[in-house]
C-alpha atoms as a PDB file:
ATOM      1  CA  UNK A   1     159.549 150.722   1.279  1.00  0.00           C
ATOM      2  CA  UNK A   2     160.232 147.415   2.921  1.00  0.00           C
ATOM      3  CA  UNK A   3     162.651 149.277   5.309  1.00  0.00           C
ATOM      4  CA  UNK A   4     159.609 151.611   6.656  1.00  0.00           C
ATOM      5  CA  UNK A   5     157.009 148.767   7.060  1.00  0.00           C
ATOM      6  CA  UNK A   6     159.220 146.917   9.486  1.00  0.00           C
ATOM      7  CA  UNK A   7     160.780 150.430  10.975  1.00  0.00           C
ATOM      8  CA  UNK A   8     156.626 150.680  11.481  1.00  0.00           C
ATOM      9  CA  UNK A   9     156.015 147.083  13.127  1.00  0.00           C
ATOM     10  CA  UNK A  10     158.580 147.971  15.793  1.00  0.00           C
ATOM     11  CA  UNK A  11     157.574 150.959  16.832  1.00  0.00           C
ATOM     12  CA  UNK A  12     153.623 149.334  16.939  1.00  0.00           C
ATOM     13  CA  UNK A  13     155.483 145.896  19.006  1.00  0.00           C
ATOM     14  CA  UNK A  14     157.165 148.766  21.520  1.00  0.00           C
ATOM     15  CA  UNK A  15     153.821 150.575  21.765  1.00  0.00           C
ATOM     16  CA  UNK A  16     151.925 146.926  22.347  1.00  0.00           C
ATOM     17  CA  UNK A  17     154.748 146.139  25.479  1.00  0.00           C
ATOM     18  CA  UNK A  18     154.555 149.260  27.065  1.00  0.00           C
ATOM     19  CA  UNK A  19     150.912 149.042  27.500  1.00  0.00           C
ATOM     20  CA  UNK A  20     150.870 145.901  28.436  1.00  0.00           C
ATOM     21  CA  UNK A  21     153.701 146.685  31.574  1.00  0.00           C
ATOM     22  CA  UNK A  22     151.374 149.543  33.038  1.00  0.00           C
ATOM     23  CA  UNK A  23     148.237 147.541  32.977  1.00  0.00           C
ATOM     24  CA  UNK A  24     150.671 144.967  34.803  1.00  0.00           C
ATOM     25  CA  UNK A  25     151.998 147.371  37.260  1.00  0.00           C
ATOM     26  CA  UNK A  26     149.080 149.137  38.031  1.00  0.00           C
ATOM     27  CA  UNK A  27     147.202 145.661  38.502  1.00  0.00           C
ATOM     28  CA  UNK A  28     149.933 144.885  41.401  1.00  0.00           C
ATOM     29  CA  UNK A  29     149.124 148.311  42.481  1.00  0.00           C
ATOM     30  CA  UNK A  30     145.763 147.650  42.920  1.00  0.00           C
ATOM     31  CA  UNK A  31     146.135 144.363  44.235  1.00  0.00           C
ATOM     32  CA  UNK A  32     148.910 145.528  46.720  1.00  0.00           C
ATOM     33  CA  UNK A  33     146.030 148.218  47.794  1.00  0.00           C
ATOM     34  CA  UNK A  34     143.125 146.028  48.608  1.00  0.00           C
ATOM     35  CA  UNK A  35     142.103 145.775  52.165  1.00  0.00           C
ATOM     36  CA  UNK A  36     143.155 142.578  54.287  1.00  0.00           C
ATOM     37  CA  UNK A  37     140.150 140.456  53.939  1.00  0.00           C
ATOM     38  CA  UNK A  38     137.669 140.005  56.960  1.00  0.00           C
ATOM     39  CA  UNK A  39     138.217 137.930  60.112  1.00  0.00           C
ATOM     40  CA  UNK A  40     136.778 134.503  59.478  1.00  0.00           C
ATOM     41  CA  UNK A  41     133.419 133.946  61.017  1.00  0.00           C
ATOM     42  CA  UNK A  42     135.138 130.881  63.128  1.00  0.00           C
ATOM     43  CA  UNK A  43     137.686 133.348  64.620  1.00  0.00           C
ATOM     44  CA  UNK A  44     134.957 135.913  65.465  1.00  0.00           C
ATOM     45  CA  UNK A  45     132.955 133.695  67.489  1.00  0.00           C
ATOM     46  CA  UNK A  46     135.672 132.352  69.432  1.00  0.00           C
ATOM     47  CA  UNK A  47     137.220 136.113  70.366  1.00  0.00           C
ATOM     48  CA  UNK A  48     133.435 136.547  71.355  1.00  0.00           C
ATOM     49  CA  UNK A  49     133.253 133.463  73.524  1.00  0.00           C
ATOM     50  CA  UNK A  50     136.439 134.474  75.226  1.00  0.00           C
ATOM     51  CA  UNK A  51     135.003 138.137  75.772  1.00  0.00           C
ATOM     52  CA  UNK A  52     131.872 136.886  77.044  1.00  0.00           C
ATOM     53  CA  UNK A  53     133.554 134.665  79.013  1.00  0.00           C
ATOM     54  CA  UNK A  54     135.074 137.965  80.940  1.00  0.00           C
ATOM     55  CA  UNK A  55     131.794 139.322  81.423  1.00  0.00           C
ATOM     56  CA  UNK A  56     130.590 139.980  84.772  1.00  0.00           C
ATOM     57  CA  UNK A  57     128.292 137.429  86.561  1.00  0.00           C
ATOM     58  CA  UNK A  58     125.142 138.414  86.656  1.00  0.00           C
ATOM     59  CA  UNK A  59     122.404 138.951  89.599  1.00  0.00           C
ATOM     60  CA  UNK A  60     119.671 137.286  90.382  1.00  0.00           C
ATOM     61  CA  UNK A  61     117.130 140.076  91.861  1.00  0.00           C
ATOM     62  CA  UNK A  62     113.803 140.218  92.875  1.00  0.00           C
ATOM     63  CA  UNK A  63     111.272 143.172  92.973  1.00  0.00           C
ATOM     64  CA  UNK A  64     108.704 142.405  96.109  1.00  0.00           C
ATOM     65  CA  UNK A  65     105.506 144.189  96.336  1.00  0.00           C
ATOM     66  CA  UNK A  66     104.665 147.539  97.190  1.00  0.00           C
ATOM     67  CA  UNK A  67     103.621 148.832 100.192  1.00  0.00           C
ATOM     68  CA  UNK A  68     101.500 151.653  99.681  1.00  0.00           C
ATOM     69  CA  UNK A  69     101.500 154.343 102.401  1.00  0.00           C
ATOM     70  CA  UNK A  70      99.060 157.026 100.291  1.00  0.00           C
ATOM     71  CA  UNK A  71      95.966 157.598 100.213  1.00  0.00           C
ATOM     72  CA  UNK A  72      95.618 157.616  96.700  1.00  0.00           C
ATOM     73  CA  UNK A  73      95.507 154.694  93.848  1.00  0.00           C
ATOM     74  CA  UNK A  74      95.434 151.503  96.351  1.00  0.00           C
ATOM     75  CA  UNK A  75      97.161 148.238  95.713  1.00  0.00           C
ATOM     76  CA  UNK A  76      96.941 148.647  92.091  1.00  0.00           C
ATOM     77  CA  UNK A  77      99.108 151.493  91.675  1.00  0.00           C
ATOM     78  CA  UNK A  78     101.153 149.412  93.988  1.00  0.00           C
ATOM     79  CA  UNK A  79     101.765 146.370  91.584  1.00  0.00           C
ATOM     80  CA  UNK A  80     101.979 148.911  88.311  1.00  0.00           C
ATOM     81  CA  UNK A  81     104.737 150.519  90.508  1.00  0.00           C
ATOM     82  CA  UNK A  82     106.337 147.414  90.836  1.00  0.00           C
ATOM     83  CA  UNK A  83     106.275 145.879  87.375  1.00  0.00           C
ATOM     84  CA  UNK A  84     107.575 149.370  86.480  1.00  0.00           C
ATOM     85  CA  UNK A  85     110.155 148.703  88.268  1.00  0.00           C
ATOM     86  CA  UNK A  86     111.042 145.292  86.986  1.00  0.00           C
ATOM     87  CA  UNK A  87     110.777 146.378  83.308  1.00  0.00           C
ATOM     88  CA  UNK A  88     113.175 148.788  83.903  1.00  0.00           C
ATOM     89  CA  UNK A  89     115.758 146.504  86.089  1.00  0.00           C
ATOM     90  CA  UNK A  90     115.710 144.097  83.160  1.00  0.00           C
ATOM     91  CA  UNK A  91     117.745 146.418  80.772  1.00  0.00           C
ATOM     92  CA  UNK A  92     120.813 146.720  83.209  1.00  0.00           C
ATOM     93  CA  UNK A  93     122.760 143.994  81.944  1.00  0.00           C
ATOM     94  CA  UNK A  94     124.395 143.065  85.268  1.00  0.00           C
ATOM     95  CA  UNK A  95     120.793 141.561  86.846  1.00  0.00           C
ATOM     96  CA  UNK A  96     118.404 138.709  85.958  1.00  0.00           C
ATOM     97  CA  UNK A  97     115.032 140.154  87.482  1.00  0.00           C
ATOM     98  CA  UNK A  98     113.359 137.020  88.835  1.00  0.00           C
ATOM     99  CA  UNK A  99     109.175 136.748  88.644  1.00  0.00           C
ATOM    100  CA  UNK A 100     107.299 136.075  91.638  1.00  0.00           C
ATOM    101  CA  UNK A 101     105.249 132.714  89.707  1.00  0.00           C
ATOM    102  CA  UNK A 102     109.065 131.766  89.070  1.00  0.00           C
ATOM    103  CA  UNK A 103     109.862 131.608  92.505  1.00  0.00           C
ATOM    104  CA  UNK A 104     107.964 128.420  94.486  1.00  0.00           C
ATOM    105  CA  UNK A 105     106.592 129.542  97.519  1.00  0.00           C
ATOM    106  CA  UNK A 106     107.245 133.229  96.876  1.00  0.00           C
ATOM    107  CA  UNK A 107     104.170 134.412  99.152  1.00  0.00           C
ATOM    108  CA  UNK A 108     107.045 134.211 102.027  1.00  0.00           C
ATOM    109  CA  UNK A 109     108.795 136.810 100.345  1.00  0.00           C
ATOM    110  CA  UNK A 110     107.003 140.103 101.573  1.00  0.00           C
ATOM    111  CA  UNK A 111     108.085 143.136 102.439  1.00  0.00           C
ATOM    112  CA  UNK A 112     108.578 143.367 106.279  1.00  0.00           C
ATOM    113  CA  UNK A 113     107.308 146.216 108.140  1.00  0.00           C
ATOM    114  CA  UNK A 114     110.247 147.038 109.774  1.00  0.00           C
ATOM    115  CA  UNK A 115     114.163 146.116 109.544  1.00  0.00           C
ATOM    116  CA  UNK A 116     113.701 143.488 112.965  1.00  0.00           C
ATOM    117  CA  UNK A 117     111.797 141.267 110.350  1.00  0.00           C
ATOM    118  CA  UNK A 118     114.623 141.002 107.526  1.00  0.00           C
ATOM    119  CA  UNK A 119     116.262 137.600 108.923  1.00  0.00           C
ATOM    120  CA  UNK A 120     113.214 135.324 108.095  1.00  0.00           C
ATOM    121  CA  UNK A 121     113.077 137.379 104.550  1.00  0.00           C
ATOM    122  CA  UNK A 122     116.545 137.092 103.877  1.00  0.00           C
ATOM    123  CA  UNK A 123     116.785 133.174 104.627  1.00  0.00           C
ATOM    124  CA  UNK A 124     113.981 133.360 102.696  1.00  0.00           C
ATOM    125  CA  UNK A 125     115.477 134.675  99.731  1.00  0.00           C
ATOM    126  CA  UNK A 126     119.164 132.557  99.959  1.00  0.00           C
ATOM    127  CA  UNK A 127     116.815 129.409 100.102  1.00  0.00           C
ATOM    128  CA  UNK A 128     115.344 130.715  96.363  1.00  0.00           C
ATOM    129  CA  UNK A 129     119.213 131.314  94.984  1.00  0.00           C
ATOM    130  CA  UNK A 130     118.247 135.449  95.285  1.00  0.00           C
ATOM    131  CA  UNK A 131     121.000 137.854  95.703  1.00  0.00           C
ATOM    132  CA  UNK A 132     119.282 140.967  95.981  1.00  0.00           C
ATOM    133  CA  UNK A 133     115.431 142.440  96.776  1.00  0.00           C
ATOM    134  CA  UNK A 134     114.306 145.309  95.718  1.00  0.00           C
ATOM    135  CA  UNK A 135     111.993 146.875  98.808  1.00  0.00           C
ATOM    136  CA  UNK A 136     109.887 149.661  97.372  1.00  0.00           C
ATOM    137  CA  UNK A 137     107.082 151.760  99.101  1.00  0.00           C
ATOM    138  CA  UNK A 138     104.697 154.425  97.597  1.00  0.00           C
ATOM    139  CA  UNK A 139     105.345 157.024 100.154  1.00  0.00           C
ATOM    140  CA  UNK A 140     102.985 160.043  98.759  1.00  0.00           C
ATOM    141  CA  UNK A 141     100.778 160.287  95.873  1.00  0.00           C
ATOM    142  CA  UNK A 142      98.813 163.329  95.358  1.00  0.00           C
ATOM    143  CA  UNK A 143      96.441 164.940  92.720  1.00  0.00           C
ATOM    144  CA  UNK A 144      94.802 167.809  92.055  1.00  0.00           C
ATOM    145  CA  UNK A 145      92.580 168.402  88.992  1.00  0.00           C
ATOM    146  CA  UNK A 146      91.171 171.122  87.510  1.00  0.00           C
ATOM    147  CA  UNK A 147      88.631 171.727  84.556  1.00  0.00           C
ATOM    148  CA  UNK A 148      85.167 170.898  83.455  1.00  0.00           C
ATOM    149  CA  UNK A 149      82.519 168.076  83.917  1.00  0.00           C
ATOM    150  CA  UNK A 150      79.937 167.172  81.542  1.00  0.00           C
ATOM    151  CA  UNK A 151      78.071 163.758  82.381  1.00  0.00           C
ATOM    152  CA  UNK A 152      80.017 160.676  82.746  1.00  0.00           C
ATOM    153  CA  UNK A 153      83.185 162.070  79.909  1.00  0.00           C
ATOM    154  CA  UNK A 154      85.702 164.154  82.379  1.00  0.00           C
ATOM    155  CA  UNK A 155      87.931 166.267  80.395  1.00  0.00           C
ATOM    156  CA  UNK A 156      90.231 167.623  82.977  1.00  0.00           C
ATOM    157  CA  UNK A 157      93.785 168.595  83.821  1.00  0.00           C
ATOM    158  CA  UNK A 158      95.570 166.704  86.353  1.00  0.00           C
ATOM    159  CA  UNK A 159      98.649 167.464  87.973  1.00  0.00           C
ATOM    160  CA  UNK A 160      99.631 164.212  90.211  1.00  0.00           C
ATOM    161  CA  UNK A 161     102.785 164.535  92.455  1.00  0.00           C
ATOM    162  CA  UNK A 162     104.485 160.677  93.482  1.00  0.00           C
ATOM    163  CA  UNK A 163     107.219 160.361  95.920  1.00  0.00           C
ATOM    164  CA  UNK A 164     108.515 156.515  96.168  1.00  0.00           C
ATOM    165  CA  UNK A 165     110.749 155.384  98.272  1.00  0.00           C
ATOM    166  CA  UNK A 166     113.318 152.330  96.757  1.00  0.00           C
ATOM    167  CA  UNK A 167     115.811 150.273  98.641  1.00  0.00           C
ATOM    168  CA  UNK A 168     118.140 147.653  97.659  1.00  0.00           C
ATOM    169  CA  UNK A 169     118.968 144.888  99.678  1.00  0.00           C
ATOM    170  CA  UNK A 170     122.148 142.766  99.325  1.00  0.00           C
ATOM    171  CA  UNK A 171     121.201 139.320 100.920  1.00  0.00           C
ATOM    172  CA  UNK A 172     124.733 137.965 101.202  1.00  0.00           C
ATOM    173  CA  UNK A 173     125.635 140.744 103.649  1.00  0.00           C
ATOM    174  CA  UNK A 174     122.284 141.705 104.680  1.00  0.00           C
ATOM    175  CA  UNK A 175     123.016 145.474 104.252  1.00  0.00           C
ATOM    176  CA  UNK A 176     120.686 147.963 102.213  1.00  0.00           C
ATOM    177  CA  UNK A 177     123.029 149.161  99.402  1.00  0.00           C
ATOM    178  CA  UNK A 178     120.792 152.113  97.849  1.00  0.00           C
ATOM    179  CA  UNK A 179     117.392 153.491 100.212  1.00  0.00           C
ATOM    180  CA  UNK A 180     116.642 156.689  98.089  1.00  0.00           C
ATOM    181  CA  UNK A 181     113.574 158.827  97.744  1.00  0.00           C
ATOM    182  CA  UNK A 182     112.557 159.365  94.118  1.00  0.00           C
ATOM    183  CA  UNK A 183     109.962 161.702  93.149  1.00  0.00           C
ATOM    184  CA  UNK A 184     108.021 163.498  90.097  1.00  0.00           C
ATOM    185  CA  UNK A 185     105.354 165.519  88.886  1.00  0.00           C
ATOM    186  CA  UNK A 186     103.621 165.024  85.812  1.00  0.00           C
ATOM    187  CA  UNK A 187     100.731 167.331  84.943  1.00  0.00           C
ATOM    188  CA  UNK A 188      98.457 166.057  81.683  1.00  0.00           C
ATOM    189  CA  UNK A 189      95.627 166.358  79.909  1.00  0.00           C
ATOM    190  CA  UNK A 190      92.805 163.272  80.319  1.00  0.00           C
ATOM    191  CA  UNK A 191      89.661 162.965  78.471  1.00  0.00           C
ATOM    192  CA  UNK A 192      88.079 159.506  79.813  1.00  0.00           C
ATOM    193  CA  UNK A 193      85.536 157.567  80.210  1.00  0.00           C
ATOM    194  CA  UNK A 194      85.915 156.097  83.708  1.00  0.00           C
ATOM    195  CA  UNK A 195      82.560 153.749  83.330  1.00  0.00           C
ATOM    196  CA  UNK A 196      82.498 151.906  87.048  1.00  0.00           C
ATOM    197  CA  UNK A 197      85.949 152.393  88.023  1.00  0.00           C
ATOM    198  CA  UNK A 198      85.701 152.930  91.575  1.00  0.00           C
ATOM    199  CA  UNK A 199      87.498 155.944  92.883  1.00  0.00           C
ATOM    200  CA  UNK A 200      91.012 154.211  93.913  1.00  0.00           C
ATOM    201  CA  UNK A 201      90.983 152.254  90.406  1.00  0.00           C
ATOM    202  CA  UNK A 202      90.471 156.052  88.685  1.00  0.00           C
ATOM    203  CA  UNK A 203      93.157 157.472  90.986  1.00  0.00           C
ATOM    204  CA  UNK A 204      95.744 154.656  90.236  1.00  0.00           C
ATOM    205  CA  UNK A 205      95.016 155.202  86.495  1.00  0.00           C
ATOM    206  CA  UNK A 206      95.778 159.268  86.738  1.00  0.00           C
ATOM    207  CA  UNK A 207      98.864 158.456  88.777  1.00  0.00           C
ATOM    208  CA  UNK A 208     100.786 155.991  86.894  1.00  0.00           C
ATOM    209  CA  UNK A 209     102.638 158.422  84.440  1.00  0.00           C
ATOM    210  CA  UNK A 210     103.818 160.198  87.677  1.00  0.00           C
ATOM    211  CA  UNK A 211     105.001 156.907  89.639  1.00  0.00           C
ATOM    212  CA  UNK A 212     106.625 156.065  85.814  1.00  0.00           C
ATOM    213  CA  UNK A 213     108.983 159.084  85.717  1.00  0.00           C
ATOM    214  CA  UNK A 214     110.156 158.523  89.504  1.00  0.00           C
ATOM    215  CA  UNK A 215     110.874 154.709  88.415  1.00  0.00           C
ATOM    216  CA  UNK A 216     112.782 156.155  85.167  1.00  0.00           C
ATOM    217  CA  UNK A 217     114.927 157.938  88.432  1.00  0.00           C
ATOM    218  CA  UNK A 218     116.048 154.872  89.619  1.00  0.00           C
ATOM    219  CA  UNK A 219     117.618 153.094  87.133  1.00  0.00           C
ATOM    220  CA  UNK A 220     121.557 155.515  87.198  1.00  0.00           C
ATOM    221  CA  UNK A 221     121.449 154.531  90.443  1.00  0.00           C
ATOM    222  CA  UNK A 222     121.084 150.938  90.548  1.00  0.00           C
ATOM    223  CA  UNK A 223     122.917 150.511  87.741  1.00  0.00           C
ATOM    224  CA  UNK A 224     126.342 152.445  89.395  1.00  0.00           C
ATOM    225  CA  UNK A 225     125.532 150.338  92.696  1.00  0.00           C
ATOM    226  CA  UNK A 226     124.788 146.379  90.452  1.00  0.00           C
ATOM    227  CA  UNK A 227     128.720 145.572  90.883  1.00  0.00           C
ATOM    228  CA  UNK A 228     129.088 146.167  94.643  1.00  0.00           C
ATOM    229  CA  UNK A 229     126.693 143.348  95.104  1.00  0.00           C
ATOM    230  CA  UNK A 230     128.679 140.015  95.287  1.00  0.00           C
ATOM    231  CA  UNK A 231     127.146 137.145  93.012  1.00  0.00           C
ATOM    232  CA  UNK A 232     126.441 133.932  94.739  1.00  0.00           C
ATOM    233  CA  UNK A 233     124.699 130.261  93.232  1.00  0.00           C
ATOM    234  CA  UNK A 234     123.799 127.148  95.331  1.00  0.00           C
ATOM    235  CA  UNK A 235     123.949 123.583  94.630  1.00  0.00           C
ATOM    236  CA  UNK A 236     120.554 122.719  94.009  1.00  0.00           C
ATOM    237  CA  UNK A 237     121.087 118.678  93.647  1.00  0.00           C
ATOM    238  CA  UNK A 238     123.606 116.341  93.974  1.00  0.00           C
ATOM    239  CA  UNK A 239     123.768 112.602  91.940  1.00  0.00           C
ATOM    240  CA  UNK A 240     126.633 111.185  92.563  1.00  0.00           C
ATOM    241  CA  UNK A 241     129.809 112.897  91.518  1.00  0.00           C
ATOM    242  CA  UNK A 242     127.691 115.328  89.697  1.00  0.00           C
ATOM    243  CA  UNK A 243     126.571 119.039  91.464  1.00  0.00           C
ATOM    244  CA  UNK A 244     123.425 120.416  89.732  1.00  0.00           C
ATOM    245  CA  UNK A 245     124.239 124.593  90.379  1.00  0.00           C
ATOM    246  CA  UNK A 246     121.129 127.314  90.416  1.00  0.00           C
ATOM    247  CA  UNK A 247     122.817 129.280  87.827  1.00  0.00           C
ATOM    248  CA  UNK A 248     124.253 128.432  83.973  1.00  0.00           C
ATOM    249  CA  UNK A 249     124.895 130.154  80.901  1.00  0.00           C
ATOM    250  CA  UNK A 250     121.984 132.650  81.285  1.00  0.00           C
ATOM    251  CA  UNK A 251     123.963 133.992  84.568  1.00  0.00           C
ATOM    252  CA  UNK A 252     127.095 134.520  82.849  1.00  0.00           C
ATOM    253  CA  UNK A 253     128.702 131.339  84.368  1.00  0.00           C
ATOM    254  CA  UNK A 254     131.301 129.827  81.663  1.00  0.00           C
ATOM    255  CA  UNK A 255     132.228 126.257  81.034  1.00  0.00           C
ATOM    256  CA  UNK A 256     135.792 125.428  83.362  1.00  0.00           C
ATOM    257  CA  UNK A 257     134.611 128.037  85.769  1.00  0.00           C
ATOM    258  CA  UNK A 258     135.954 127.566  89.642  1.00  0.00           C
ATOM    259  CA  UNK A 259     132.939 127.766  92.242  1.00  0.00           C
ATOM    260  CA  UNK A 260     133.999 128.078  95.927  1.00  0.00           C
ATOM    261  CA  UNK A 261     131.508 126.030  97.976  1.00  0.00           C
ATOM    262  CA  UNK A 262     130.251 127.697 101.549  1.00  0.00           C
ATOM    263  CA  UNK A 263     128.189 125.400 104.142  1.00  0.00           C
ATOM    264  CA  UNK A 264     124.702 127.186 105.225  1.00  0.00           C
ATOM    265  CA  UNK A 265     125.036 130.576 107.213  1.00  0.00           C
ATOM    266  CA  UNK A 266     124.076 130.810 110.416  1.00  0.00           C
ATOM    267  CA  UNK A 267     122.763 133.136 112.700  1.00  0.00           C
ATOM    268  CA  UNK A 268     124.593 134.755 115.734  1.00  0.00           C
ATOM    269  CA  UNK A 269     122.760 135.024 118.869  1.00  0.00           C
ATOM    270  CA  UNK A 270     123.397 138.190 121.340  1.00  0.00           C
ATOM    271  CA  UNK A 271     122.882 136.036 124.876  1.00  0.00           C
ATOM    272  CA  UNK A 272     122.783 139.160 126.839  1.00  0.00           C
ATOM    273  CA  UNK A 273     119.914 140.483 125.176  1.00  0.00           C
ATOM    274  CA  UNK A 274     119.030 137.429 122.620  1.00  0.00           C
ATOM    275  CA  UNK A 275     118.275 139.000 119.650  1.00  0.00           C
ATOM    276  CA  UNK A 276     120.047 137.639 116.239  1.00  0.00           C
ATOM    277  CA  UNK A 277     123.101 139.693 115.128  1.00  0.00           C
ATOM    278  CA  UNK A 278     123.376 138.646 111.895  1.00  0.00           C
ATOM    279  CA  UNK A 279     124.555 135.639 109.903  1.00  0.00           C
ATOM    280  CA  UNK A 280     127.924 134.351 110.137  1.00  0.00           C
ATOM    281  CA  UNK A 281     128.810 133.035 106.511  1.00  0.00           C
ATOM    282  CA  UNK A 282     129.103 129.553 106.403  1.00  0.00           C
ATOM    283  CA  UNK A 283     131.981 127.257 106.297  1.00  0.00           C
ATOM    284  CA  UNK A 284     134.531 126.737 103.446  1.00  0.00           C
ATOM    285  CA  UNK A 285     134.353 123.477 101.913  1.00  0.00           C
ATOM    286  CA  UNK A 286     136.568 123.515  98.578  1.00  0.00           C
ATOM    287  CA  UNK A 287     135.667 124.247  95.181  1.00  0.00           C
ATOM    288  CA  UNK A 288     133.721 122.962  92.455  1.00  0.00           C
ATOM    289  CA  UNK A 289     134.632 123.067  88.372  1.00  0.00           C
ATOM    290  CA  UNK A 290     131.488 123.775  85.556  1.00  0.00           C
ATOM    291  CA  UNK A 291     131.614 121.113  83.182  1.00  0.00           C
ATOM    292  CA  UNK A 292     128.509 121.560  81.531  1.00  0.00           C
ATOM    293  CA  UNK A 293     124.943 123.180  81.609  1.00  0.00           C
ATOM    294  CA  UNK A 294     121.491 122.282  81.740  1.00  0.00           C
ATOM    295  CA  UNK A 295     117.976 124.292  81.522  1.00  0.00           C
ATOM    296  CA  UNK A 296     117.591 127.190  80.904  1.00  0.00           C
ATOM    297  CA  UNK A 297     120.010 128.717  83.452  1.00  0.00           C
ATOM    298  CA  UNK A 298     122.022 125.799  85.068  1.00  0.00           C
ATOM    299  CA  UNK A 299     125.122 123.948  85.377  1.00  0.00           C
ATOM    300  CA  UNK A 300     126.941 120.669  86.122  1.00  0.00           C
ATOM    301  CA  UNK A 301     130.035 120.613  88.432  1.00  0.00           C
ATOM    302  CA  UNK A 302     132.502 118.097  89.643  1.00  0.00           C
ATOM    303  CA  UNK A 303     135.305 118.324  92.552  1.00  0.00           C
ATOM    304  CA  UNK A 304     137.789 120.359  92.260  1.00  0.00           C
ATOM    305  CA  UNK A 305     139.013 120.347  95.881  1.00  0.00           C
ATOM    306  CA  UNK A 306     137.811 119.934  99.023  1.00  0.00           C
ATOM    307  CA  UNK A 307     134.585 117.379 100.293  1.00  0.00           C
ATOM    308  CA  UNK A 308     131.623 117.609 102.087  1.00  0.00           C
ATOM    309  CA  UNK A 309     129.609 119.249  99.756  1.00  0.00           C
ATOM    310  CA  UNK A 310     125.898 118.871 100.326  1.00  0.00           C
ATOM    311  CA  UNK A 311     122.825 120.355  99.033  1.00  0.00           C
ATOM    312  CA  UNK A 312     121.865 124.163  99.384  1.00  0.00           C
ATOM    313  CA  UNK A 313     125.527 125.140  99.897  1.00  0.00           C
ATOM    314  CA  UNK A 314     126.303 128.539  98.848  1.00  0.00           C
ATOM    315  CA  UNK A 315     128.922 128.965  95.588  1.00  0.00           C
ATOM    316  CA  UNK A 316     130.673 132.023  94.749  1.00  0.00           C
ATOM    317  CA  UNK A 317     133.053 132.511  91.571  1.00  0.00           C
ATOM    318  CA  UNK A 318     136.259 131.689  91.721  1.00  0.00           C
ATOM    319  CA  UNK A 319     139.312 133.567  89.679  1.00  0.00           C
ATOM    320  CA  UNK A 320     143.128 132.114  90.798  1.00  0.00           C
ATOM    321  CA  UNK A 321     145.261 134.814  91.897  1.00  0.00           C
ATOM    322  CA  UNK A 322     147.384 135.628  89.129  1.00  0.00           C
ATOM    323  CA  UNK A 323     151.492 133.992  89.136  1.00  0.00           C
END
């Protein structure tokens, strides 16, 4: 009897250990199975620095006002045309749309009536730290309505036809990159109550979901044509050893960045017939290093090379060609 107790206590002991070794192996199984744990937060931030770093510079641009050459709508279709427009610039990543009250002195910045005028314009906008304008002109704008009339509630169809006309001027090289045509037709159904509207106020009201869908036209092609436009800064102050730049974080500018330093451009005079050629681009003057950034969009740079700096000289970025 005593010989079949203890036959029975090692066979329970060999039961017990066997158990015990597959709830040990299939722990290291599951251990050996668990995913690698997540990136630290610290290490995430600084691959994202260094990717944002990479990022291209980006553009500060400026929508002038309309010029409306239509009949129909007046100057306020003109500025909703234009604030259409700017909306839809700010979502391409590459620009910083600038706002006229941002700009001092910004009643100098109008479109020109023809392309002999650009010079002033363009020193106007190089003066401001602008890299690009956006000229825009309501070329046609015409509606036709159909339906009934009963007192002072119109409950009609209207079918409104806009043709705009866009252009987008680089100022560094004073060329139009994009001058396209851009046009829709939008047909709803309006049941208003005009009041005192006059009859341009009414028009420009019937005519903005037309002007919205030519804007909405726009926006492939500026943002295919954003990168062939060159970014530029200027030094805005100098104290001392320290140069106070137009353009910081915001722009895409990054801490240790190289800025190449240009004197002002100037203009180049045809003596046989006197009329300005263009601008030659300014001297080369060395280059300037981003130490650190102030406001809401600007930065702090000491020599790198070079001298003469002064105030108002033109920066571009700076990348050392590869060994």
């Amino acid at each position: 009897m005593a010989r079949v107790l203890l036959f029975f206590c090692l066979m329970l002991s060999s039961c017990s250990f066997l158990d015990l070794e597959k709830a040990s192996s299939d722990s290291s199984r599951d251990i050996a199975s668990t995913p690698t744990p997540e990136i630290p937060v610290v290490e995430t931030r600084r691959r994202t620095s260094q990717d944002s770093s990479k990022q291209a510079l980006r553009k500060r641009i400026l929508v002038l006002p309309f010029r409306n050459d239509s009949s129909v709508g007046g100057q306020e279709l003109c500025q909703f045309a234009a604030e259409e427009v700017r909306n839809k610039l700010g979502g391409v990543d590459e620009f910083i749309v600038v706002r006229e009250q941002d700009v001092p002195g910004a009643s100098v910045l109008n479109a020109p009536a023809n392309e002999a005028e650009l010079v002033p314009l363009i020193e106007a906008a190089r003066a401001h730290g602008l890299v690009a304008l956006v000229i825009g002109t309501l070329k046609d704008v015409r509606i036709k309505e159909r339906g009934n009339q009963v007192g002072l509630f119109q409950t009609r169809y209207n079918t409104v036809q806009a043709s705009l006309e866009i252009k987008l001027l680089d100022v560094t090289t004073q060329k139009f990159t994009i001058v396209k045509d851009f046009s829709a037709e939008v047909t709803e159904e309006n049941t208003r109550f005009f009041g005192n509207r006059s009859l341009a106020s009414t028009d420009a009201v019937k005519a903005e979901g037309a002007v919205t869908q030519a804007v909405d036209q726009m926006i492939p092609a500026f943002s295919s044509e954003a990168h062939r436009i060159g970014w530029s800064g200027r030094i805005a102050k100098i104290d001392v050893h320290r140069f106070y730049i137009n353009a910081g974080e915001l722009s895409g500018v990054s801490r240790n960045q190289l800025l190449r330093v240009f004197g002002e451009a100037e203009p180049v005079v045809d003596k046989e017939s006197g009329l300005v050629i263009g601008m030659a681009p300014g001297r080369f003057k060395g280059l300037l290093k981003v130490v650190d950034f102030f406001g809401e969009d600007g930065a702090i740079a000491i020599v790198h090379s070079g001298a003469g700096f002064q105030e108002r000289d033109r920066v571009e970025a700076y990348a050392p060609p590869a060994p």
